[in-house]
Protein backbone atom coordinates (compact mmCIF):
# COMPACT_ATOMS: atom_id res chain seq x y z
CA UNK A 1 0.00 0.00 0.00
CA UNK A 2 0.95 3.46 -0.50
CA UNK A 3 0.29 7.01 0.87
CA UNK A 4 -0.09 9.54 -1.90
CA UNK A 5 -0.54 12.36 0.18
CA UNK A 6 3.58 13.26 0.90
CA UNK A 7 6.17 12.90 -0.66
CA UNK A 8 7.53 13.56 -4.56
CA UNK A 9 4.50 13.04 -6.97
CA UNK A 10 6.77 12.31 -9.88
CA UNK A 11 8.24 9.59 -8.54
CA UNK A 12 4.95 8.20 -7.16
CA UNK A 13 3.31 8.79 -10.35
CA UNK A 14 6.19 7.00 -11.89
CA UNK A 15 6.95 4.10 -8.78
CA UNK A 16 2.73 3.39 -9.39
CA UNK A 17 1.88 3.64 -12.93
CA UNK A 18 4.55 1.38 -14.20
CA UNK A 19 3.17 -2.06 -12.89
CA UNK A 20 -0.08 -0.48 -13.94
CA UNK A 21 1.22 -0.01 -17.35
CA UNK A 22 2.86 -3.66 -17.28
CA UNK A 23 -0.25 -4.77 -15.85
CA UNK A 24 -2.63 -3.46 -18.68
CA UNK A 25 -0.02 -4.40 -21.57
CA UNK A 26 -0.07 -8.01 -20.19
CA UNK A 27 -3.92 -7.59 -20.08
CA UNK A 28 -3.90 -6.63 -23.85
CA UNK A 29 -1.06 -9.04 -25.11
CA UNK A 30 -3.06 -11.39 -23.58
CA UNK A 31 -5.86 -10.48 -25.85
CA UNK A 32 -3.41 -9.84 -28.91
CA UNK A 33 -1.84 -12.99 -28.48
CA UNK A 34 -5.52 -14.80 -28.80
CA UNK A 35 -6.14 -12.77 -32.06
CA UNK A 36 -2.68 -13.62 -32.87
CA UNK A 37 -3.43 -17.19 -32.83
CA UNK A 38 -7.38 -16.98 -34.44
CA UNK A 39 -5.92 -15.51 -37.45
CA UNK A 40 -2.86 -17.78 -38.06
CA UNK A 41 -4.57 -21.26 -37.39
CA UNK A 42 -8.49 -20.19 -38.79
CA UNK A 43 -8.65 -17.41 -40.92
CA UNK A 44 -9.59 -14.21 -41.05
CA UNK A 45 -13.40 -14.66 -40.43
CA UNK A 46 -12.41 -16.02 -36.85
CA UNK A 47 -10.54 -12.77 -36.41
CA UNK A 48 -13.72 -11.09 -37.66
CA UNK A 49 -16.06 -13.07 -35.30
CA UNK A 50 -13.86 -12.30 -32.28
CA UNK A 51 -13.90 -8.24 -33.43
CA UNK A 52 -17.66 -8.00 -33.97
CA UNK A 53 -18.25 -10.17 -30.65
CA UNK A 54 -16.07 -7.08 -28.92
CA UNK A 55 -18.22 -4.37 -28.53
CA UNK A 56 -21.05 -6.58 -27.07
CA UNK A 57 -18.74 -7.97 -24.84
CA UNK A 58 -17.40 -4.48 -23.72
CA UNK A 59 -21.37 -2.90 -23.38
CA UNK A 60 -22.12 -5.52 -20.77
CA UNK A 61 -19.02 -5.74 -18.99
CA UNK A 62 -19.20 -1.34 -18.78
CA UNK A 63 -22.76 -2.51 -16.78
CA UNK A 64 -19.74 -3.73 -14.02
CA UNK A 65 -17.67 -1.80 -14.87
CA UNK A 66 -18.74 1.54 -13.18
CA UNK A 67 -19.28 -0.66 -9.47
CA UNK A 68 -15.40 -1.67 -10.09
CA UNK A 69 -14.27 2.26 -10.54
CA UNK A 70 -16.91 3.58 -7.35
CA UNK A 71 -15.03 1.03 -4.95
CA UNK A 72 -12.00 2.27 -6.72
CA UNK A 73 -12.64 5.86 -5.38
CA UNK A 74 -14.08 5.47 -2.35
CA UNK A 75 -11.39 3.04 -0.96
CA UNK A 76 -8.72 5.82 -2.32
CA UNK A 77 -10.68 8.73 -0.07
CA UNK A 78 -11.04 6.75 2.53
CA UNK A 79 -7.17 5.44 3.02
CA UNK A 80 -6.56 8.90 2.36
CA UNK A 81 -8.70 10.03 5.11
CA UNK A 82 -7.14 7.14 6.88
CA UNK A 83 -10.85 5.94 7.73
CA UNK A 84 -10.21 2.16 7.63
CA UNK A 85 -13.51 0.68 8.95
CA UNK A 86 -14.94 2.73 6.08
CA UNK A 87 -13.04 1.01 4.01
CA UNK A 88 -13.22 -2.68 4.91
CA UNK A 89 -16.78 -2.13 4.63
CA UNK A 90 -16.67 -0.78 1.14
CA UNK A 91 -14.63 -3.95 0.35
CA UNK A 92 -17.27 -6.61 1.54
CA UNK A 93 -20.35 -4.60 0.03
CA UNK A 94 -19.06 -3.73 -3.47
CA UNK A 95 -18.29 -7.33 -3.87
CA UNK A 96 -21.56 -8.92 -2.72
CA UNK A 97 -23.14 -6.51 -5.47
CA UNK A 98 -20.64 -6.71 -8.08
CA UNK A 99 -21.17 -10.75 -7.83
CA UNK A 100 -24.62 -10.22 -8.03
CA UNK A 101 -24.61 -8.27 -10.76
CA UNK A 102 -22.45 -9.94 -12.65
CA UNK A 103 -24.49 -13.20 -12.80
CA UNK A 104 -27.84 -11.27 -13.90
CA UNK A 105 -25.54 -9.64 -16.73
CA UNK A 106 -23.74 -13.22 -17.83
CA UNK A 107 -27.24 -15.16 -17.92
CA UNK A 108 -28.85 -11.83 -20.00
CA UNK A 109 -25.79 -11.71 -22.60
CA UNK A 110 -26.18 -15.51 -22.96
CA UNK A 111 -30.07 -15.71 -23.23
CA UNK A 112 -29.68 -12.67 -25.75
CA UNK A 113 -26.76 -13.18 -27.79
CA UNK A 114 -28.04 -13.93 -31.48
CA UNK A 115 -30.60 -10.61 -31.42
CA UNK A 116 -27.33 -8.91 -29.94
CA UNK A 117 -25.22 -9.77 -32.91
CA UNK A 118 -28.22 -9.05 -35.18
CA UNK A 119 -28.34 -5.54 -33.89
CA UNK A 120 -24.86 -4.97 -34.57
CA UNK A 121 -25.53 -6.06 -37.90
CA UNK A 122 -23.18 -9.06 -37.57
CA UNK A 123 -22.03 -10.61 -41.02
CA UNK A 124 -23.75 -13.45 -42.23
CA UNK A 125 -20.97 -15.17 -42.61
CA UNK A 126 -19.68 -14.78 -39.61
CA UNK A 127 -22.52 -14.85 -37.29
CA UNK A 128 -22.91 -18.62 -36.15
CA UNK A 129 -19.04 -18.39 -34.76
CA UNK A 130 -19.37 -15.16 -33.39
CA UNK A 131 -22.44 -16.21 -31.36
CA UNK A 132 -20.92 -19.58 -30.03
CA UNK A 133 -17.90 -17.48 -29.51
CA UNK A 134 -19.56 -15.19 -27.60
CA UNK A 135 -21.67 -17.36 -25.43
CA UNK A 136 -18.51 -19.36 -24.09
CA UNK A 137 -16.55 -15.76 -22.99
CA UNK A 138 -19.63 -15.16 -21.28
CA UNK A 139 -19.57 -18.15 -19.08
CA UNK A 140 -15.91 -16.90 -17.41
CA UNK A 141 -17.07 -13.24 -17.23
CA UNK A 142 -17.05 -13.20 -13.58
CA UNK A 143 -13.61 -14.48 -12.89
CA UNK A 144 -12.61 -11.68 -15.69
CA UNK A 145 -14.71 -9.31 -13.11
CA UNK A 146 -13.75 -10.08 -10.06
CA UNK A 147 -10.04 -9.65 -10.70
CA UNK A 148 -11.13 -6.27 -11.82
CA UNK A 149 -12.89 -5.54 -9.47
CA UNK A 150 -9.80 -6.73 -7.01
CA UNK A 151 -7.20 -4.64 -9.01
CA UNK A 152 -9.60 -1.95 -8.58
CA UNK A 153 -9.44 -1.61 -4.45
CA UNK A 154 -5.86 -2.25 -4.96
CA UNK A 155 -5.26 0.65 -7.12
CA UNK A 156 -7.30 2.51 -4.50
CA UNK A 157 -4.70 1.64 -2.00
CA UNK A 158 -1.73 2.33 -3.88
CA UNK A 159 -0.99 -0.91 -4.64
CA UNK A 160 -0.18 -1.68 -7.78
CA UNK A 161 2.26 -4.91 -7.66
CA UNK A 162 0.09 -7.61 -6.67
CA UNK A 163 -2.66 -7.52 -9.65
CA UNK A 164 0.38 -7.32 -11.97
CA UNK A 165 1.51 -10.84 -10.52
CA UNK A 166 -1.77 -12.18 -10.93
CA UNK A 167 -1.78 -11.41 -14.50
CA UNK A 168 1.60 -12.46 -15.04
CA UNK A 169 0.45 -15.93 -14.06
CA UNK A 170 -2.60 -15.45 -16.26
CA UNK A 171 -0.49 -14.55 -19.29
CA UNK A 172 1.19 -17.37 -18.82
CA UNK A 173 -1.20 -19.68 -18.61
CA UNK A 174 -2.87 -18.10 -21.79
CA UNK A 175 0.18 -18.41 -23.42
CA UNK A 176 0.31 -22.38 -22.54
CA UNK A 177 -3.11 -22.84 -23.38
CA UNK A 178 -5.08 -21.23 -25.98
CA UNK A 179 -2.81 -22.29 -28.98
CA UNK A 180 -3.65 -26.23 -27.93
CA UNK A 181 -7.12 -25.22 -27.29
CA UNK A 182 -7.60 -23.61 -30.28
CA UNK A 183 -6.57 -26.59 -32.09
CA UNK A 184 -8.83 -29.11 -30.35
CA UNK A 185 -11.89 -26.86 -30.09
CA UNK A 186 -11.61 -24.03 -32.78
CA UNK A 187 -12.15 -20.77 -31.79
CA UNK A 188 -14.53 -21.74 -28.54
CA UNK A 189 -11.61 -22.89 -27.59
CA UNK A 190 -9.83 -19.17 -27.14
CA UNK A 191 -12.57 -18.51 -24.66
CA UNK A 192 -12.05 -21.82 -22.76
CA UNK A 193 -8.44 -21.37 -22.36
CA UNK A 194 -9.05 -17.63 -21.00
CA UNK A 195 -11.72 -18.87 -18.48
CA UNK A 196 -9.07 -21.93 -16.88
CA UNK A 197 -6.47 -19.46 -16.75
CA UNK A 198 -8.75 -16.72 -15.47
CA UNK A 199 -9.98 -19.56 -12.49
CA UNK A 200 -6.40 -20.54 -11.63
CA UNK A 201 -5.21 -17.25 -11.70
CA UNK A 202 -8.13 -15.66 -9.30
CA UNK A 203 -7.61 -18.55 -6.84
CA UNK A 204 -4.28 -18.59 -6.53
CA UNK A 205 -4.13 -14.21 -6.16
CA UNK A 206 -6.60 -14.62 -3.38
CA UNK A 207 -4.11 -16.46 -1.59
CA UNK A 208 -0.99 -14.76 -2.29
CA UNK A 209 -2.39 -11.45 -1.49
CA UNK A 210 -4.48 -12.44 1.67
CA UNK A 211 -0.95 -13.68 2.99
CA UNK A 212 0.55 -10.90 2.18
CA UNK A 213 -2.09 -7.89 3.57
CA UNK A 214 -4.80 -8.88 6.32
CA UNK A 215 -6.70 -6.10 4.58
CA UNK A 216 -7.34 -8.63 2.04
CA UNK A 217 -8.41 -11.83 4.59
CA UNK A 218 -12.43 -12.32 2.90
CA UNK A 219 -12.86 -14.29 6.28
CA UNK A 220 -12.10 -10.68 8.44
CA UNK A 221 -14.55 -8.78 6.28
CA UNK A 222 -18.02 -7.59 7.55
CA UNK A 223 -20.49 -8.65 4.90
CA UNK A 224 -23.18 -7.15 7.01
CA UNK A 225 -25.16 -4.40 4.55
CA UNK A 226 -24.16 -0.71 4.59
CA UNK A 227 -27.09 1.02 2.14
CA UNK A 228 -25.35 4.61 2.28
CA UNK A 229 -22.24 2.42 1.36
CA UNK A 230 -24.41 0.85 -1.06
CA UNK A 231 -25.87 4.18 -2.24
CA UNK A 232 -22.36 5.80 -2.58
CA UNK A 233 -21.37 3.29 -4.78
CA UNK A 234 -24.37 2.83 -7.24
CA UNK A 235 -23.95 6.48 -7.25
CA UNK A 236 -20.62 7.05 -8.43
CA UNK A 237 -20.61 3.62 -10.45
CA UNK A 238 -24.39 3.89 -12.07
CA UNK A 239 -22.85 7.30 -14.27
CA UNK A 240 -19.39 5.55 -14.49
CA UNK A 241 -21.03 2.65 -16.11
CA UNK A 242 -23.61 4.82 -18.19
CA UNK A 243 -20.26 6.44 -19.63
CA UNK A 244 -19.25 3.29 -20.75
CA UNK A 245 -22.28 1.74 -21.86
CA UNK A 246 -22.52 5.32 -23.88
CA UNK A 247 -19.26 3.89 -25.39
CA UNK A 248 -20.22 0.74 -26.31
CA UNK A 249 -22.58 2.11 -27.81
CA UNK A 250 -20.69 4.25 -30.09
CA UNK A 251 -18.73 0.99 -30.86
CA UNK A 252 -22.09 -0.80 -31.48
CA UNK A 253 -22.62 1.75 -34.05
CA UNK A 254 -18.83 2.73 -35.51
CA UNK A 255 -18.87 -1.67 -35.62
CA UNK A 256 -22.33 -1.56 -37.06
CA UNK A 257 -21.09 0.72 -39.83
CA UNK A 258 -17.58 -1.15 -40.57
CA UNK A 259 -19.54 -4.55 -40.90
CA UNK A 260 -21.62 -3.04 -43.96
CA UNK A 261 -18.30 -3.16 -45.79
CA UNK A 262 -17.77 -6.80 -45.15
CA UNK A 263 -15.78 -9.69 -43.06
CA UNK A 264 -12.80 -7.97 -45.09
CA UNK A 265 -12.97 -4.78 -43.73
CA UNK A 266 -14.54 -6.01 -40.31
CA UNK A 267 -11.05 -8.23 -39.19
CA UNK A 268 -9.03 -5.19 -40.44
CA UNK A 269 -10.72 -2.48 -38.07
CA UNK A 270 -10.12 -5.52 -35.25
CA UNK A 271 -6.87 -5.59 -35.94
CA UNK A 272 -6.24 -2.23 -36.10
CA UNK A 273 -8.44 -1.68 -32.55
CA UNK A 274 -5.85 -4.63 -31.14
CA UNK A 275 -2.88 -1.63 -32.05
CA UNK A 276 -5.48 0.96 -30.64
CA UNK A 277 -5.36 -0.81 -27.32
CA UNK A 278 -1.66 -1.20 -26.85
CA UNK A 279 -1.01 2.65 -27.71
CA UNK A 280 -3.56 3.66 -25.38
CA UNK A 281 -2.50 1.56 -21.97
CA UNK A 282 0.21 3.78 -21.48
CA UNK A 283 -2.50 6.86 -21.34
CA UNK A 284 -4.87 4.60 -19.27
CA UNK A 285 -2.59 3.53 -17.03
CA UNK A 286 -1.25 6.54 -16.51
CA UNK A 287 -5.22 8.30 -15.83
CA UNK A 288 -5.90 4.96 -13.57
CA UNK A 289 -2.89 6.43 -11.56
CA UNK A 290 -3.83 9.77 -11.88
CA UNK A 291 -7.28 8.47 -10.10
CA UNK A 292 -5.35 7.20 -6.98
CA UNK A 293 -3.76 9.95 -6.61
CA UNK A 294 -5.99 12.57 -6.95
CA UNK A 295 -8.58 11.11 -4.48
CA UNK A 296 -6.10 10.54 -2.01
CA UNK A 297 -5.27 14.15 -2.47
CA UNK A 298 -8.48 15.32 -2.70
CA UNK A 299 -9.99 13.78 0.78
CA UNK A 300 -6.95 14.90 2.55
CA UNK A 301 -7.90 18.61 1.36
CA UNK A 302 -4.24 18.94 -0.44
CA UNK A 303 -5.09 20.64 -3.66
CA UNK A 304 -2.08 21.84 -5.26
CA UNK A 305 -0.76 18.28 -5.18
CA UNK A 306 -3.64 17.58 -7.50
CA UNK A 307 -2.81 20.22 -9.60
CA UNK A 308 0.81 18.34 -9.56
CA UNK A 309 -0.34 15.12 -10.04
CA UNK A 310 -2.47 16.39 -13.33
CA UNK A 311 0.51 18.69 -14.26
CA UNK A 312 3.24 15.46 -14.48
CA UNK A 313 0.48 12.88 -15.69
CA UNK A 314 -0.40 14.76 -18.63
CA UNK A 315 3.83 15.20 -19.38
CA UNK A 316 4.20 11.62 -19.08
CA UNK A 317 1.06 10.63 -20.97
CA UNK A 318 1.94 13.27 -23.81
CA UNK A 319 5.54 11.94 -23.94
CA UNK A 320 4.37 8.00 -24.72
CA UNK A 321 1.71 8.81 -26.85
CA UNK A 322 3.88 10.76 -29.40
CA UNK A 323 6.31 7.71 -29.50
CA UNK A 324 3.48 5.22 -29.86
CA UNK A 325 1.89 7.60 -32.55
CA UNK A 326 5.03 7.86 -34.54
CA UNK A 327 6.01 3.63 -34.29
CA UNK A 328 2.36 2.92 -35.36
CA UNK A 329 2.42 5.69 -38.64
CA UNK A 330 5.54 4.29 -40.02
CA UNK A 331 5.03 0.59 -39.60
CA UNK A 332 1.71 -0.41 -40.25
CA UNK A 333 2.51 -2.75 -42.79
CA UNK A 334 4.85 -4.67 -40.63
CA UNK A 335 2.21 -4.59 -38.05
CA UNK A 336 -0.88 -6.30 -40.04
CA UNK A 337 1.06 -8.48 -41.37
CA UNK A 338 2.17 -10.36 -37.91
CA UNK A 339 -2.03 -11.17 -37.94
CA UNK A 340 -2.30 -12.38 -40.86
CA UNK A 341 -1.52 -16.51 -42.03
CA UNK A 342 -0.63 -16.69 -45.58
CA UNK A 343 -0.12 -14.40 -48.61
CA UNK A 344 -3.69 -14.10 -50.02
CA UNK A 345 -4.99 -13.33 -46.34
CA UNK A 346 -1.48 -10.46 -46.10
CA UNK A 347 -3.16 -9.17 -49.77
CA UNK A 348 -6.72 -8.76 -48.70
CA UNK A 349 -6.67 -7.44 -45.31
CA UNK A 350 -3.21 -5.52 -44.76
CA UNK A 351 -4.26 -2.71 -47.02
CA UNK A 352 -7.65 -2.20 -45.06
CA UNK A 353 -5.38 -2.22 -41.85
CA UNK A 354 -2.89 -0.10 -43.25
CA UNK A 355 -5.51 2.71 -43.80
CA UNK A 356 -6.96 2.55 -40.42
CA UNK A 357 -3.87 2.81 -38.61
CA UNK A 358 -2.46 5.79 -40.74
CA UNK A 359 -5.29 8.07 -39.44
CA UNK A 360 -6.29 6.66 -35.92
CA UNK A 361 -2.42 6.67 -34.59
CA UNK A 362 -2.63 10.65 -34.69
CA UNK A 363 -5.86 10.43 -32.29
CA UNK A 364 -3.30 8.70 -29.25
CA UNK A 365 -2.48 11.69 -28.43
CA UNK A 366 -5.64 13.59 -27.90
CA UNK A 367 -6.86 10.27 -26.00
CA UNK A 368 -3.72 10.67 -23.67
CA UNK A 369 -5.03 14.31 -22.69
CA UNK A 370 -8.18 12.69 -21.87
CA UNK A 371 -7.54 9.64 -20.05
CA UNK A 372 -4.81 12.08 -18.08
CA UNK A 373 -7.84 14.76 -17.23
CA UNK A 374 -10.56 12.32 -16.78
CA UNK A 375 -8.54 10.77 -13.68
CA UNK A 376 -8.61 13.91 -12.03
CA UNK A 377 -12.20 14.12 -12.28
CA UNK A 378 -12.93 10.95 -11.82
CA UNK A 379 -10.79 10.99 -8.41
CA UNK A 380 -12.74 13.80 -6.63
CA UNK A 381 -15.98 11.30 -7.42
CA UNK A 382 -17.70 13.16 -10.43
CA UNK A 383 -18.58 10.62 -12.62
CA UNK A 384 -21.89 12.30 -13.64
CA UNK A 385 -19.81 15.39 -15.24
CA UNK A 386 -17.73 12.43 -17.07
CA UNK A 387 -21.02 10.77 -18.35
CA UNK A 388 -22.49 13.92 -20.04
CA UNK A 389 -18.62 14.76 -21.90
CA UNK A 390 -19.12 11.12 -23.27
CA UNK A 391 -22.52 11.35 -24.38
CA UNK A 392 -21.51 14.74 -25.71
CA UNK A 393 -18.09 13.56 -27.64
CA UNK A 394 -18.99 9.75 -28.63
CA UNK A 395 -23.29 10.13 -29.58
CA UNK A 396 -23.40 13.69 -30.87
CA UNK A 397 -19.95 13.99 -32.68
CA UNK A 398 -18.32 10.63 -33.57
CA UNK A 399 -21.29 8.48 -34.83
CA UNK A 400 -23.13 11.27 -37.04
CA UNK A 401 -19.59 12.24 -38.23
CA UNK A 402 -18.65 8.16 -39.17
CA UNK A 403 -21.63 7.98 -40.68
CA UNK A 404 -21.86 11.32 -42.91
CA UNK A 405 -17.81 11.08 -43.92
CA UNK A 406 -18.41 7.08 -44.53
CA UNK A 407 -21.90 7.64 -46.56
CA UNK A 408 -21.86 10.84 -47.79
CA UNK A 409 -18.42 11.78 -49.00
CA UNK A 410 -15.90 9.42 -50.93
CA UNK A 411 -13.88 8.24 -48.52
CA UNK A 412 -15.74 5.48 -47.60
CA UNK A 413 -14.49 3.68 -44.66
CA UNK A 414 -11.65 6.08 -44.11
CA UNK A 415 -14.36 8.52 -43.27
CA UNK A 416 -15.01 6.26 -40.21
CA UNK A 417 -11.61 6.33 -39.11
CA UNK A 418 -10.77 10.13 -39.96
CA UNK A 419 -14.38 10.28 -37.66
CA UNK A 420 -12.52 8.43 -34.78
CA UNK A 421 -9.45 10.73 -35.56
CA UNK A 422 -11.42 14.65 -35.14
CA UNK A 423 -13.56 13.43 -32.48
CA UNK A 424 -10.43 12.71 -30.27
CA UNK A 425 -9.54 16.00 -30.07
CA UNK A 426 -13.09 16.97 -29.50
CA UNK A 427 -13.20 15.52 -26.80
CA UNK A 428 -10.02 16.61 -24.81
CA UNK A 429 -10.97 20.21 -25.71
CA UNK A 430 -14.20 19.38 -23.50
CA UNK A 431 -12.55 17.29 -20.26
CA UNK A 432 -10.79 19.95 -20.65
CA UNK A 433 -13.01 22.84 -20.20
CA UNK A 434 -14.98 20.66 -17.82
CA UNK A 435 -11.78 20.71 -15.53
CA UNK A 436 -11.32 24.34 -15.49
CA UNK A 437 -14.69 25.08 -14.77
CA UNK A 438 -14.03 22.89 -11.20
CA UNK A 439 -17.70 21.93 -10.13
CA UNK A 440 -15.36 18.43 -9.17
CA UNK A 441 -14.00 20.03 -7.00
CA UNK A 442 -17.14 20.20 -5.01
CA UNK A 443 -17.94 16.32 -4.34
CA UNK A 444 -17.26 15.17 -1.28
CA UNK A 445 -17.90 11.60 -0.53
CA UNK A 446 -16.46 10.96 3.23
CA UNK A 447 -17.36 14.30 5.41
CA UNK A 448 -19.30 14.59 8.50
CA UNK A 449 -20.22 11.40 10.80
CA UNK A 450 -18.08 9.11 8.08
CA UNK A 451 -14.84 11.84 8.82
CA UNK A 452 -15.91 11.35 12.73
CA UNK A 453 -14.84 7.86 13.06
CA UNK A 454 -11.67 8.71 12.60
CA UNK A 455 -10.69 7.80 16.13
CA UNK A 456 -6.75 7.51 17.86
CA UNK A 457 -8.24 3.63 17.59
CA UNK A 458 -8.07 3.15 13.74
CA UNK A 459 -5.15 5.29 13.26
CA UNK A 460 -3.16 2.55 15.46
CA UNK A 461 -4.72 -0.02 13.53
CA UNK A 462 -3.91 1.61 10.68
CA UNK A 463 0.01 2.23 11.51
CA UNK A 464 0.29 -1.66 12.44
CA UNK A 465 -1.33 -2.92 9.07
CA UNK A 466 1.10 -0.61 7.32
């Protein structure tokens, strides 16, 4: 665990967001890895039933999503306030209802998977893998949730070692695993080797870190129910969650748009969203840091540290997004063609992915401003003020502009990406505004009989658990 509240923020910013960083690259080679090995052993219409299965898969797990982020926050205030029995409690509760909400959200994904797809205007083609495909990931969603939901009141501690071991066993595992199972069971069996590996992994991190932290002992927690605890967290996580489900929507649409220029185009736009996701960890890794930090900050009333903290997170961010931006626009051939299994595949697909990543590498770095500016924000607990920049940037820029450059111009489905591209920038110029305007500033989620608890008792307890 770690106390953000003294000491040199960029050397905290640095000391924490690295294992986040190596963390969320391991998450995302993970998932590159599995793409890696659809496309070289089935084809490219595996590649393109694992891409249009994606933004179905990311609307329902951004349902979860925003309960992960609340406990997220309110475990960082409360260390921060050093208020511990605030924070055990926030542990047990947030898990009963992330559990619970993660089974009614499995079992509704499953039941309505095929009218899913066919909303998303899934490829003909394609749509009988995509579905079984779908259906199996489904099954292991709440092992995938629970660790994120884990790495979640970790980050709020300052701890961000022990979910990177986790997933280094993980990746390992997948590494073992999905080629063979691939083999044996086609693409279901991608999905089947992420589910063991997600099991084993979860198990064995419970263990390692209840050893390690009593904090983390389930057996110690209080699973008695706290509703303002409750109400705190569908709070801050029901807007967290809308923001995201506001995305997935916008990749529901973008996706529904790609698909209607074929299984072609389709596995080329999920390859070049695998490259997407590797040039943006350091940014979101970075703004998950920025999160910590700023909420510790923020609940021990130290303000011009979070002016620091946004000051150095946005250099840092800046600085790896540039390099990322410049790698990506200069070898995107050599890039597609590491997805792609033989020479007629390479010819079909690597111009498609070639296009796409000339334009979207130039929106990295307005993303990096955003993830960077969001964290602040999203540390002092406003996640309504995030919801309505979302709806604003993603529903009433990006999809009418995809669709008019795409439909109504000649660029076709360069107008999509160029779409992704402006709207980028868009959007930073908002978080931006949204920051200097300050009404974050003005949440306060532990204050009057929760700041009172803080007795000479729990600041003992605290010191010895340290």
């Amino acid at each position: 665990m770690k106390d953000f509240t003294t000491g040199s923020i960029p050397k905290q910013l640095l000391a924490f967001a690295v294992p986040l960083l190596l963390g969320n690259f391991l998450q995302t080679f993970i998932e590159v890895m599995n793409m890696f090995w659809v496309g070289r052993i089935l084809g490219h219409e595996a590649i393109a039933a694992v891409a249009t299965s994606l933004p179905i898969l990311f609307l329902l797990i951004s349902v979860l999503i925003g309960l992960s982020i609340a406990a997220n926050i309110i475990v960082a205030q409360a260390y921060g306030a050093k208020n511990i029995k605030y924070m055990e409690k926030t542990f047990a509760n947030s898990l009963i209802m992330s559990v619970a909400l993660c089974v009614v959200v499995s079992a509704g994904g499953i039941i309505f998977s095929n009218q899913l797809l066919t909303l998303i205007n899934c490829p003909p083609e394609i749509k009988a893998q995509a579905s079984s495909y779908f259906k199996v990931v489904l099954i292991g969603l709440s092992f995938m949730f629970i660790y994120n939901w884990y790495s979640g009141i970790q980050r709020g501690l300052g701890d961000a070692k022990t979910p990177l071991y986790i997933l280094m066993l993980n990746a390992a595992l997948n590494l073992c695993l999905v080629p063979l199972f691939i083999k044996r069971f086609g693409l279901n069996g991608a999905a089947f080797a992420n589910i063991i590996s997600g099991i084993i992994s979860t198990i064995a991190g419970y263990f390692y870190a209840s050893a390690r932290n009593p904090f983390f002992n389930v057996r110690e927690w209080d699973f008695s129910i706290d509703w303002s605890i409750i109400r705190k967290l569908f709070g801050i996580g029901i807007p967290a969650s809308l923001q995201m489900i506001i995305i997935s929507i916008a990749g529901f649409a973008i996706m529904n748009i790609v698909n209607g220029y074929g299984a072609i185009v389709t596995a080329a736009a999920g390859i070049g969203q695998q490259c997407d996701q590797l040039a943006f960890l350091p940014a979101m890794s970075i703004g998950l840091a920025v999160t910590s930090m700023a909420g510790q900050n923020l609940s021990a009333g130290k303000m011009d540290r979070v002016k620091q903290v946004l000051k150095y997170g946005l250099l840092l961010s800046l600085s790896i997004s540039i390099i990322f931006t410049l790698f990506i626009y200069f070898f995107p051939h050599q890039i597609a063609s590491v997805f792609t299994r033989d020479k007629q595949s390479a010819a079909e697909i690597i111009p498609h992915v070639v296009g796409y990543l000339g334009i979207t590498c130039f929106s990295y770095i307005g993303f990096a401003m955003v993830f960077t500016i969001m964290g602040v924000v999203r540390g002092a607990g406003d996640t309504v003020g995030i919801l309505i920049l979302s709806f604003i940037s993603a529903v009433l820029f990006r999809i009418p502009l995809a669709w008019y450059l795409s439909s109504k111009t000649t660029l076709g489905e360069h107008g999509i990406w160029l779409a992704i591209l402006i709207t980028s920038y868009i959007t930073a110029l908002l978080n931006f505004g949204y920051y200097k305007l300050g009404r974050w500033k003005k949440i306060k989620l532990l204050h009057g009989r929760e700041q009172a608890k803080v007795m000479v008792e729990e600041e003992k307890e605290f010191g010895c658990r340290e």
